[in-house]
N, C-alpha and C. Protein backbone atom coordinates (compact mmCIF):
# COMPACT_ATOMS: atom_id res chain seq x y z
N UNK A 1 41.41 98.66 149.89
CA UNK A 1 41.74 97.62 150.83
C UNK A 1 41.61 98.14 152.26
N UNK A 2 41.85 99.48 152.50
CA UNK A 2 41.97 100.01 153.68
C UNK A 2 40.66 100.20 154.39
N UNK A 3 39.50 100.48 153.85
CA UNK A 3 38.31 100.56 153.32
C UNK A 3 37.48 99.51 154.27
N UNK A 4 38.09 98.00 153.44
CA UNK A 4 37.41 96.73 153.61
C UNK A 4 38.34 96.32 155.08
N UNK A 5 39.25 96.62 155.57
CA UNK A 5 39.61 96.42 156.63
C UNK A 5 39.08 97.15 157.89
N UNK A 6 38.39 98.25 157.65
CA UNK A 6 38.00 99.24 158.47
C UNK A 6 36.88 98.79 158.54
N UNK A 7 35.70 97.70 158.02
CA UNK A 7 34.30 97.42 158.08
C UNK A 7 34.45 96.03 158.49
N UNK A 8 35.73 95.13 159.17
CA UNK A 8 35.81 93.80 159.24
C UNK A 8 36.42 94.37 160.84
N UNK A 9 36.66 95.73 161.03
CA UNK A 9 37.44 95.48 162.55
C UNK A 9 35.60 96.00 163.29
N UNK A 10 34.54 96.77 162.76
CA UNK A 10 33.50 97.08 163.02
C UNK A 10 32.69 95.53 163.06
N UNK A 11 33.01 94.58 162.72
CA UNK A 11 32.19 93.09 162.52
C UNK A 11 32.79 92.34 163.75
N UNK A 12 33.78 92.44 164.63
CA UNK A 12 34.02 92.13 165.65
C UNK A 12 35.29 90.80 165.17
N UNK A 13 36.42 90.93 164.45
CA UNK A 13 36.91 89.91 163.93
C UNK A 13 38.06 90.02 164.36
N UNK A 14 39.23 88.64 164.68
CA UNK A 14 40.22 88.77 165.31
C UNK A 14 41.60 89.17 164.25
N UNK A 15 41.45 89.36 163.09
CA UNK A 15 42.53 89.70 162.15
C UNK A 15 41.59 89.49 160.13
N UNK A 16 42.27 90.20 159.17
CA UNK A 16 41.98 89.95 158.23
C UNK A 16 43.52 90.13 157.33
N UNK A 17 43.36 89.64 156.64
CA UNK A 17 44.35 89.80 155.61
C UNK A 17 43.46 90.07 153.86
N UNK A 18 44.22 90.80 153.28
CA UNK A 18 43.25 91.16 151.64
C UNK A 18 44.81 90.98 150.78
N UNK A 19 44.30 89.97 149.70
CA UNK A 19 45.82 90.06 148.53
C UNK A 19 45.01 90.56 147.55
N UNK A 20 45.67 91.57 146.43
CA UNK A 20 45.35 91.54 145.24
C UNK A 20 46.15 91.02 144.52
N UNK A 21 46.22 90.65 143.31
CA UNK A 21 46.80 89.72 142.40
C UNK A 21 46.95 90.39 140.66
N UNK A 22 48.20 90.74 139.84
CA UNK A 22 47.40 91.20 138.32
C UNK A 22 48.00 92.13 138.31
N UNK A 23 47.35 92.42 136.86
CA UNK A 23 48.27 94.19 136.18
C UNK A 23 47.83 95.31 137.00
N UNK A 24 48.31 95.80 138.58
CA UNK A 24 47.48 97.11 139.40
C UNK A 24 47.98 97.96 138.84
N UNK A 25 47.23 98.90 138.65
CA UNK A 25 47.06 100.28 137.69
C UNK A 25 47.75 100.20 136.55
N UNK A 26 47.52 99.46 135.59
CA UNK A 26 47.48 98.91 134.63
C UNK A 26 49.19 98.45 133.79
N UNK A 27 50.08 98.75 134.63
CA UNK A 27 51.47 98.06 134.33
C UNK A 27 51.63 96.93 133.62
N UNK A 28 52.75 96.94 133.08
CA UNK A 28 53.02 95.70 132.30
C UNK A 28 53.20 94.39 133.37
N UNK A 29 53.82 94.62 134.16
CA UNK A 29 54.26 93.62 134.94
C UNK A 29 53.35 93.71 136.16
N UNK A 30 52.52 92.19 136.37
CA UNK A 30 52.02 91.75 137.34
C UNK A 30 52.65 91.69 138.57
N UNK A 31 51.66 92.06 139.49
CA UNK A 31 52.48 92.18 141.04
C UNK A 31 51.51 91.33 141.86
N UNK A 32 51.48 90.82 143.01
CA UNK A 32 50.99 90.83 144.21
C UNK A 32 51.00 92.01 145.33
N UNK A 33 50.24 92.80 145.98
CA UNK A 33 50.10 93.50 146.80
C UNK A 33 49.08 92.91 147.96
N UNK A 34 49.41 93.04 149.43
CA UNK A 34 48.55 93.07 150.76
C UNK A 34 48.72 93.35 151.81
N UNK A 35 47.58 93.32 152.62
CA UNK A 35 47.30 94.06 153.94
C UNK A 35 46.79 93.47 154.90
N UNK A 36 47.65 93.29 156.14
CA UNK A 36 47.12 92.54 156.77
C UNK A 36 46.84 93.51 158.44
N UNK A 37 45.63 92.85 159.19
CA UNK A 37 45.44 93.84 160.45
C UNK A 37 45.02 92.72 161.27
N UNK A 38 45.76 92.39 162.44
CA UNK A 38 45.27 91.82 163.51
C UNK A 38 46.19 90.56 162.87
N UNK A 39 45.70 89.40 163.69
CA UNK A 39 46.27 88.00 163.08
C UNK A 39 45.31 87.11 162.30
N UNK A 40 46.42 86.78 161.47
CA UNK A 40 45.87 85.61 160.29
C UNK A 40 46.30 84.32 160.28
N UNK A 41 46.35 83.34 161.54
CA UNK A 41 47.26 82.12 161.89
C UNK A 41 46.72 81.20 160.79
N UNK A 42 47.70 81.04 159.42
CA UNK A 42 46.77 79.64 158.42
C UNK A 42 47.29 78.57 158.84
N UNK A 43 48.41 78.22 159.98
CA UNK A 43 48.77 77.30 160.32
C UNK A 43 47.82 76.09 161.22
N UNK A 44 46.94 77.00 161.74
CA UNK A 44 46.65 76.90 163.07
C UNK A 44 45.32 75.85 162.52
N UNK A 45 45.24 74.63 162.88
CA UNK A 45 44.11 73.85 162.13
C UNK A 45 42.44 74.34 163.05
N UNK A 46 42.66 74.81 164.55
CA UNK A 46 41.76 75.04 165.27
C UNK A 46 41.08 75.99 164.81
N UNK A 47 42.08 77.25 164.14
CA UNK A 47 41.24 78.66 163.69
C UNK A 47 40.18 78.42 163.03
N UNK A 48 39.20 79.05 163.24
CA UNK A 48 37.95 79.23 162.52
C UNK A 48 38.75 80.85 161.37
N UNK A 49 38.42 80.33 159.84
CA UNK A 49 39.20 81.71 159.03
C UNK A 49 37.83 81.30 157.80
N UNK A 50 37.66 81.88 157.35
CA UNK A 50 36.66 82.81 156.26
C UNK A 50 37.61 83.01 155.12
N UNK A 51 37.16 82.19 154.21
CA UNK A 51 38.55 82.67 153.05
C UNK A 51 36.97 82.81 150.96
N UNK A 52 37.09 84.17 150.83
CA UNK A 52 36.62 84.46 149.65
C UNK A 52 38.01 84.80 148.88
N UNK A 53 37.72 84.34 147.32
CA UNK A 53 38.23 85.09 145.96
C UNK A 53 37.12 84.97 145.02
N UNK A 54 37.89 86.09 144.55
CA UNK A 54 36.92 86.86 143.19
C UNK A 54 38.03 87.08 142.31
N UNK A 55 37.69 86.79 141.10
CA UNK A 55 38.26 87.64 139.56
C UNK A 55 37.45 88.53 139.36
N UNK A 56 38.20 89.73 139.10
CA UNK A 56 38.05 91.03 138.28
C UNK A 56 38.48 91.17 136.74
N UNK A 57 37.61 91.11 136.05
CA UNK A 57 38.10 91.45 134.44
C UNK A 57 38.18 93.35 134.23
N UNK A 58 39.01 93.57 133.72
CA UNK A 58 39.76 94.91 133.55
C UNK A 58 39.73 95.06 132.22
N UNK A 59 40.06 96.17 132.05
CA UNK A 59 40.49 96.31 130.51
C UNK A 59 41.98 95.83 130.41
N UNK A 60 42.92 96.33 131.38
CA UNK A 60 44.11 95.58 131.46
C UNK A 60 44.00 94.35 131.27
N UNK A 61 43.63 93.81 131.94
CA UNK A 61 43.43 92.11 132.63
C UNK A 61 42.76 91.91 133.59
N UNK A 62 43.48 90.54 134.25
CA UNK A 62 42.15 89.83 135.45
C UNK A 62 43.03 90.25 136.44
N UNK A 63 42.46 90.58 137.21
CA UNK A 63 42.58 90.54 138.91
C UNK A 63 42.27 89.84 139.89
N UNK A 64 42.76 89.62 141.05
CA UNK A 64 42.51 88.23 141.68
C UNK A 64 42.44 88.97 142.94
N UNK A 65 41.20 89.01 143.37
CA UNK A 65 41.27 89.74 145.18
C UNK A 65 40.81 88.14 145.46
N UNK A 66 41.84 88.24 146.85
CA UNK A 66 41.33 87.08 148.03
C UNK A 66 41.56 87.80 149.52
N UNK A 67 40.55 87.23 150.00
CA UNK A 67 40.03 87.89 151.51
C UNK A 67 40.22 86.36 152.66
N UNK A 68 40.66 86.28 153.54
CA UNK A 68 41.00 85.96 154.78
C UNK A 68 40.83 86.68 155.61
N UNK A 69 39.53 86.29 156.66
CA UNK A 69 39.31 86.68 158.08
C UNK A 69 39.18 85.88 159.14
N UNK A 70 40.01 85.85 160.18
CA UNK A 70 39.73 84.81 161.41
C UNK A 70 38.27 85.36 162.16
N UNK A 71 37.94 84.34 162.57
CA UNK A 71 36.67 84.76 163.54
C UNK A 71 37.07 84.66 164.98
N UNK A 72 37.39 83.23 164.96
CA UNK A 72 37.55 83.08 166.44
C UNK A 72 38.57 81.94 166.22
N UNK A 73 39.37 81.25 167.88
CA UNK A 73 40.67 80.13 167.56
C UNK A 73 39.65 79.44 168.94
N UNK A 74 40.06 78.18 168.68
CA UNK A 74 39.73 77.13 169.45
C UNK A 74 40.39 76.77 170.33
């Protein structure tokens, strides 16, 4: 995650946020974990925000990464 935040502040972007979702490192019990850098206003109807998810199939289970990046606010 730290990774994908470090190549979104190089893209010129005003904040990102990354959730993962699922069994992380393979535990019984599902968690949510995230990271957020800069601002992520979802309130804000003007923001221009960039929103991907993906499932990951595991041998554990599925995983759920979702990505939020603002570009610019109006």
């Amino acid at each position: 995650m730290k990774k994908a935040i470090e190549l979104t502040e190089q893209a010129d972007t005003k904040g990102i946020q990354i959730q993962i979702a699922g069994r992380i490192d393979g535990k019984e019990i599902s968690r949510v974990e995230w990271i957020r850098e800069g601002r992520v206003p979802l309130q804000t109807i003007g923001a221009k925000i960039e929103y991907c998810s993906y499932r990951v199939r595991t041998i554990y289970g599925v995983l759920r990464i979702r990505g939020l990046s603002l570009l610019r606010e109006e």
